[in-house]
Protein backbone atom coordinates (compact mmCIF):
# COMPACT_ATOMS: atom_id res chain seq x y z
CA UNK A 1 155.54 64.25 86.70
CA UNK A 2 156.80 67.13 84.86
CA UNK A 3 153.51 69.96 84.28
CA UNK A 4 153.08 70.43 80.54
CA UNK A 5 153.69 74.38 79.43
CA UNK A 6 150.93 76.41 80.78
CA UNK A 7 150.06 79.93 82.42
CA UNK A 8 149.63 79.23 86.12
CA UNK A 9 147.40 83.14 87.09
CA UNK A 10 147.63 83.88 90.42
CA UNK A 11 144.56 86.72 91.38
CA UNK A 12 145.64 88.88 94.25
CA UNK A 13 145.36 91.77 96.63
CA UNK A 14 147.85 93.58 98.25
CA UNK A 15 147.72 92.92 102.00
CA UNK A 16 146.84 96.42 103.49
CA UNK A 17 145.73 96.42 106.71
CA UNK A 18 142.12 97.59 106.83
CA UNK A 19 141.42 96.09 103.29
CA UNK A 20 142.84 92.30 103.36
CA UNK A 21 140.65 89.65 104.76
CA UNK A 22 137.85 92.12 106.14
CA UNK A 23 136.22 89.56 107.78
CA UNK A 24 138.73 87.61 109.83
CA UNK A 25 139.45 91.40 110.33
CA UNK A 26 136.25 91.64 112.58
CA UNK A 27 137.54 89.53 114.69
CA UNK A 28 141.46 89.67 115.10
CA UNK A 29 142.05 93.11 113.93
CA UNK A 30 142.79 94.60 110.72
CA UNK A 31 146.33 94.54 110.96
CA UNK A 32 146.87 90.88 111.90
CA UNK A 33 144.08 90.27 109.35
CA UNK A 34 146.61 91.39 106.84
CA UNK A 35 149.45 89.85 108.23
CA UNK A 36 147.86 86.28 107.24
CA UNK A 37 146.98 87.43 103.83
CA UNK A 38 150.29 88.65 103.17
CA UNK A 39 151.62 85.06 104.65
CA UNK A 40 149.25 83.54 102.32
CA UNK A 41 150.10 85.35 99.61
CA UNK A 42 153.81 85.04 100.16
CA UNK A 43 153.17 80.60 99.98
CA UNK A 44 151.15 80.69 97.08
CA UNK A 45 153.35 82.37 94.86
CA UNK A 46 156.57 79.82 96.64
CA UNK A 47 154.16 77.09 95.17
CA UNK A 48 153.55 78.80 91.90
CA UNK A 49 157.04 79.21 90.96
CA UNK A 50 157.56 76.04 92.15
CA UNK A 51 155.83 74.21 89.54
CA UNK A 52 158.58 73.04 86.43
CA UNK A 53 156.86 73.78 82.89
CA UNK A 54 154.91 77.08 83.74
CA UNK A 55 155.19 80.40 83.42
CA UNK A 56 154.12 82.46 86.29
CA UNK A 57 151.01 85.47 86.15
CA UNK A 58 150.20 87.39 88.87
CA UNK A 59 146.88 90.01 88.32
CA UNK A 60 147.43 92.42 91.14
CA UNK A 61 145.13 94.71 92.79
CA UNK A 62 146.24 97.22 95.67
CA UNK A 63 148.89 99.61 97.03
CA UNK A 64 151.71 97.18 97.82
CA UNK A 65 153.84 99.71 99.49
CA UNK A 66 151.21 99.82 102.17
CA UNK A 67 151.05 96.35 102.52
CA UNK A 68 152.22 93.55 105.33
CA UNK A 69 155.83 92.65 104.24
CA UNK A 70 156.01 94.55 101.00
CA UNK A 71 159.63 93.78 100.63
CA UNK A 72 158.72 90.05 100.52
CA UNK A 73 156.12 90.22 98.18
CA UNK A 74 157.61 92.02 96.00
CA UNK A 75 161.03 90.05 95.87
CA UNK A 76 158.70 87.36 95.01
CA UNK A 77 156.79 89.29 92.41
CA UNK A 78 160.08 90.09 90.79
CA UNK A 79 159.61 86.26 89.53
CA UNK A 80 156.51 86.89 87.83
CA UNK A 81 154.71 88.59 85.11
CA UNK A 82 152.29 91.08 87.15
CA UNK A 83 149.50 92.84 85.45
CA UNK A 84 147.01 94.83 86.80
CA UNK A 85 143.75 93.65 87.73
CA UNK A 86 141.09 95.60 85.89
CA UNK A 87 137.14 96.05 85.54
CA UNK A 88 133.89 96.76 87.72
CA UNK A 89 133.22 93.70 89.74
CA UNK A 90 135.27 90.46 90.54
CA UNK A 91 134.10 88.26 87.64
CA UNK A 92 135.20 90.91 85.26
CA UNK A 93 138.78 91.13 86.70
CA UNK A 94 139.06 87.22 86.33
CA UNK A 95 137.47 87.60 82.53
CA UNK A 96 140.17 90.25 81.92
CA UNK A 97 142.90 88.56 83.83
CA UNK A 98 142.45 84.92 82.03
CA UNK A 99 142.57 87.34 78.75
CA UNK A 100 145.81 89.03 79.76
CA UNK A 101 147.21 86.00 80.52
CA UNK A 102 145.90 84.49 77.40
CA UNK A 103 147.67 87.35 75.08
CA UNK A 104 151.06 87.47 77.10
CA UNK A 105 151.30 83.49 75.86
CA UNK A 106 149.11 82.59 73.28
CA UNK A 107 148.49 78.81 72.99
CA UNK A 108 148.91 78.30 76.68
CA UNK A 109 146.31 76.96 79.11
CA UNK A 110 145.59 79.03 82.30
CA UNK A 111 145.26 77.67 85.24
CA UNK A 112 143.88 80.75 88.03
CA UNK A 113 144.40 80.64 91.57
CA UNK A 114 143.51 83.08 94.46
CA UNK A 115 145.19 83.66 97.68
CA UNK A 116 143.64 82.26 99.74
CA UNK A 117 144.47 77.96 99.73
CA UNK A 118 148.24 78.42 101.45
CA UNK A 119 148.08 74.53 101.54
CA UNK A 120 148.06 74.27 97.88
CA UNK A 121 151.37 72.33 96.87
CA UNK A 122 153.30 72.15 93.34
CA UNK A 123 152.01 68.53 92.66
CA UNK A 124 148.28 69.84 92.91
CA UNK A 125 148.82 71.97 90.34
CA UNK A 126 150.67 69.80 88.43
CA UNK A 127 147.96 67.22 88.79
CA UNK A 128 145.64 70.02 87.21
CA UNK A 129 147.36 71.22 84.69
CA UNK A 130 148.16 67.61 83.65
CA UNK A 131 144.03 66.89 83.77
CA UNK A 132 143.46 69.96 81.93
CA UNK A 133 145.77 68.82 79.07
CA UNK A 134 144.18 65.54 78.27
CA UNK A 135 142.82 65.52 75.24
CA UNK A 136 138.90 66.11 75.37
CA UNK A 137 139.20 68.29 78.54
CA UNK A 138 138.08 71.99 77.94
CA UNK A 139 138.13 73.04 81.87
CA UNK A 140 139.20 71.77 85.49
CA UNK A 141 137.21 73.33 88.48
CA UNK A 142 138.39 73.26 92.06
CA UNK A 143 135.16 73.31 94.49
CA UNK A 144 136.02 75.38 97.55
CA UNK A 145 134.63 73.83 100.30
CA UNK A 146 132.39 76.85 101.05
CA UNK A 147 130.36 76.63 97.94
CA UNK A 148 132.89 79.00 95.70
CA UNK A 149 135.95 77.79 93.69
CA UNK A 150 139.34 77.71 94.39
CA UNK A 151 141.04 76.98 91.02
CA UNK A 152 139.57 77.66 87.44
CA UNK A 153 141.36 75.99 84.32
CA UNK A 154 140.61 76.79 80.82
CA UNK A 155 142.07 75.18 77.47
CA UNK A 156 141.09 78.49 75.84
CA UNK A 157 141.67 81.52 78.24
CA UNK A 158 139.05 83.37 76.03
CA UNK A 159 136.15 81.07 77.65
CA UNK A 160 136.52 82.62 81.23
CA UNK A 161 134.03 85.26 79.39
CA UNK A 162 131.43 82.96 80.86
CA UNK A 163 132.26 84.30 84.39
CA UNK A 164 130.43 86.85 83.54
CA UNK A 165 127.36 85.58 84.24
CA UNK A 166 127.92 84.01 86.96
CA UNK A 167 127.16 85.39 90.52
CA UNK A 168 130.74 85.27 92.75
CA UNK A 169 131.00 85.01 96.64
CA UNK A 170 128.08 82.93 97.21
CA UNK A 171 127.54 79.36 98.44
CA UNK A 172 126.53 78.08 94.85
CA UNK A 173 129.65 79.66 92.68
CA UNK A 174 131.07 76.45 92.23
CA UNK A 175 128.15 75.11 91.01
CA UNK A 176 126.88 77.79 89.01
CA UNK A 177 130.35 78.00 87.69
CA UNK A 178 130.52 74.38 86.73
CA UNK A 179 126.67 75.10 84.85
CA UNK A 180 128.04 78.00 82.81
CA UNK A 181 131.25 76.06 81.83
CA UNK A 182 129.05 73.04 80.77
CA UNK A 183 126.53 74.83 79.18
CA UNK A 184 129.34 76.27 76.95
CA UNK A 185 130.02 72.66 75.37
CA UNK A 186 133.29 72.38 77.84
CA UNK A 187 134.15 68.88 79.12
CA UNK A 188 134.96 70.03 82.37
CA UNK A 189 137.30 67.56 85.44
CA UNK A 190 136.44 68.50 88.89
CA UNK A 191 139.66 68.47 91.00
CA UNK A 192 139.81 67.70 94.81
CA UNK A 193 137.96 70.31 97.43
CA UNK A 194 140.11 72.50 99.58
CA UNK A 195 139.10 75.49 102.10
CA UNK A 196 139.57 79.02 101.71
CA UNK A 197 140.59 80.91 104.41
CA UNK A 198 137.64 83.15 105.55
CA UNK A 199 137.64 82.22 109.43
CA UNK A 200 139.55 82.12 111.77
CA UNK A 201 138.23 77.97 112.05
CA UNK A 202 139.37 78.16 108.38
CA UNK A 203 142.74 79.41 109.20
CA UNK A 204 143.20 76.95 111.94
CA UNK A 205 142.13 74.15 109.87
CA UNK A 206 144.64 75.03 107.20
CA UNK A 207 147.76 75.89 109.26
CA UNK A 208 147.15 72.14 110.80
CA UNK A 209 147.82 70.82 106.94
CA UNK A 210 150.64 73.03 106.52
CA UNK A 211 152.44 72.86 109.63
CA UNK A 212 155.87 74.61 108.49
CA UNK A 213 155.13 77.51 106.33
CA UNK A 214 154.40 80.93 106.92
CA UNK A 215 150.89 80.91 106.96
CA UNK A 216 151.21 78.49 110.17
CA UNK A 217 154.19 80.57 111.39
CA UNK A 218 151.34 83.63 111.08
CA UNK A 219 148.63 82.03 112.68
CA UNK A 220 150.78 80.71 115.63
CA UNK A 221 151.63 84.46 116.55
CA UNK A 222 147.94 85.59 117.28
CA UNK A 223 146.07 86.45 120.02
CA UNK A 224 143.08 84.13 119.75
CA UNK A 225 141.80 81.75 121.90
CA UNK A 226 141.68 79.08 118.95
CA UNK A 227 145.40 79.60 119.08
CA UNK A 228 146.05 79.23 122.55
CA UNK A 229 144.39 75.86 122.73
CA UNK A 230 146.63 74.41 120.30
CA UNK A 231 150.06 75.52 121.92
């Protein structure tokens, strides 16, 4: 199935050690903290530009000649459209970035994505984009299995001003998310649940899925007792 034209918006941060993944960070160091989101990072946008029919948006946050394989990333960036990520908090970076993305190609639906799902594959987002473009659909929502989202769709990019309002990093964002969009008039599709990676059970659980990529390749080479049971 060929994806109809769309904006696939990938929201990022560079992977600096001491500032990507602070959490996993607590407990396998900041560097190899950063090492995975740069892996991540580096899959995602393999399975962005991967998809036929789109054109590819990344909203970037972060010194990227600090970060984990910088050369990488930005070979893969050079793929892209990148714009800055801007405003005070997280929901108004993904208002602005769905607007950005919105301007640079009018009449296109965006489709956002984090960083953090390195098991997402080019049909998935095919299979969303294709929900989003039926004809009474105003929004697809991916439920992260934590509570949060992992994908946001919108017909008109101008809707994601809804965000807004919405409280993000908590174990009801998906569902408060899915209010908001509802309670704008949207007809909204829910799309399958995946799991971000925020532990190091989360990063396990994923590199079992995707077996040959980097994010598995990344995993494999740490120190952690999860690890060593599993070699």
């Amino acid at each position: 199935m060929t994806a109809p034209d769309a904006c696939l918006l990938v929201v990022a941060k560079a992977p600096v050690a001491g500032l990507a993944k602070t959490r996993l960070a607590r407990v396998i160091g900041d560097r190899p903290a950063a090492r995975l989101a740069a892996a991540a990072l580096l899959d995602t946008l393999d399975t962005v530009l991967a998809v036929p029919g789109t054109v590819p948006v990344v909203a970037m946050t972060g010194r990227f000649a600090s970060a984990e394989r910088s050369a990488e990333i930005a070979d893969a960036l050079a793929s892209c459209t990148v714009i800055p990520q801007c405003g005070n908090d997280f929901a108004e970076r993904l208002v602005n970035a769905h607007a950005a993305a919105g301007g640079l190609f009018p009449g296109a639906p965006v489709f956002q994505i984090g960083m953090d799902t390195p098991q997402l594959r080019p049909e998935v987002l095919t299979g969303a984009l294709v929900r989003l473009m039926t004809d009474d659909t105003g929004a697809v929502l991916g439920p992260a299995a934590d509570g949060g989202w992992w994908g946001l769709g919108l017909r008109e990019p101008a809707d994601a001003h809804l965000l807004r309002a919405v409280p993000m990093s908590r174990s009801d964002t998906g569902s408060r998310t899915l209010f908001a969009l509802r309670r704008q008039g949207l007809r909204v599709r829910r799309l399958l649940t995946l799991s971000d990676v925020d532990t190091m059970t989360d990063a396990m659980r994923v590199a079992t899925l995707v077996p040959h990529s980097r994010f598995a390749r990344a995993v494999g080479e740490l120190d952690h007792p999860l690890v060593g049971a599993v070699r």
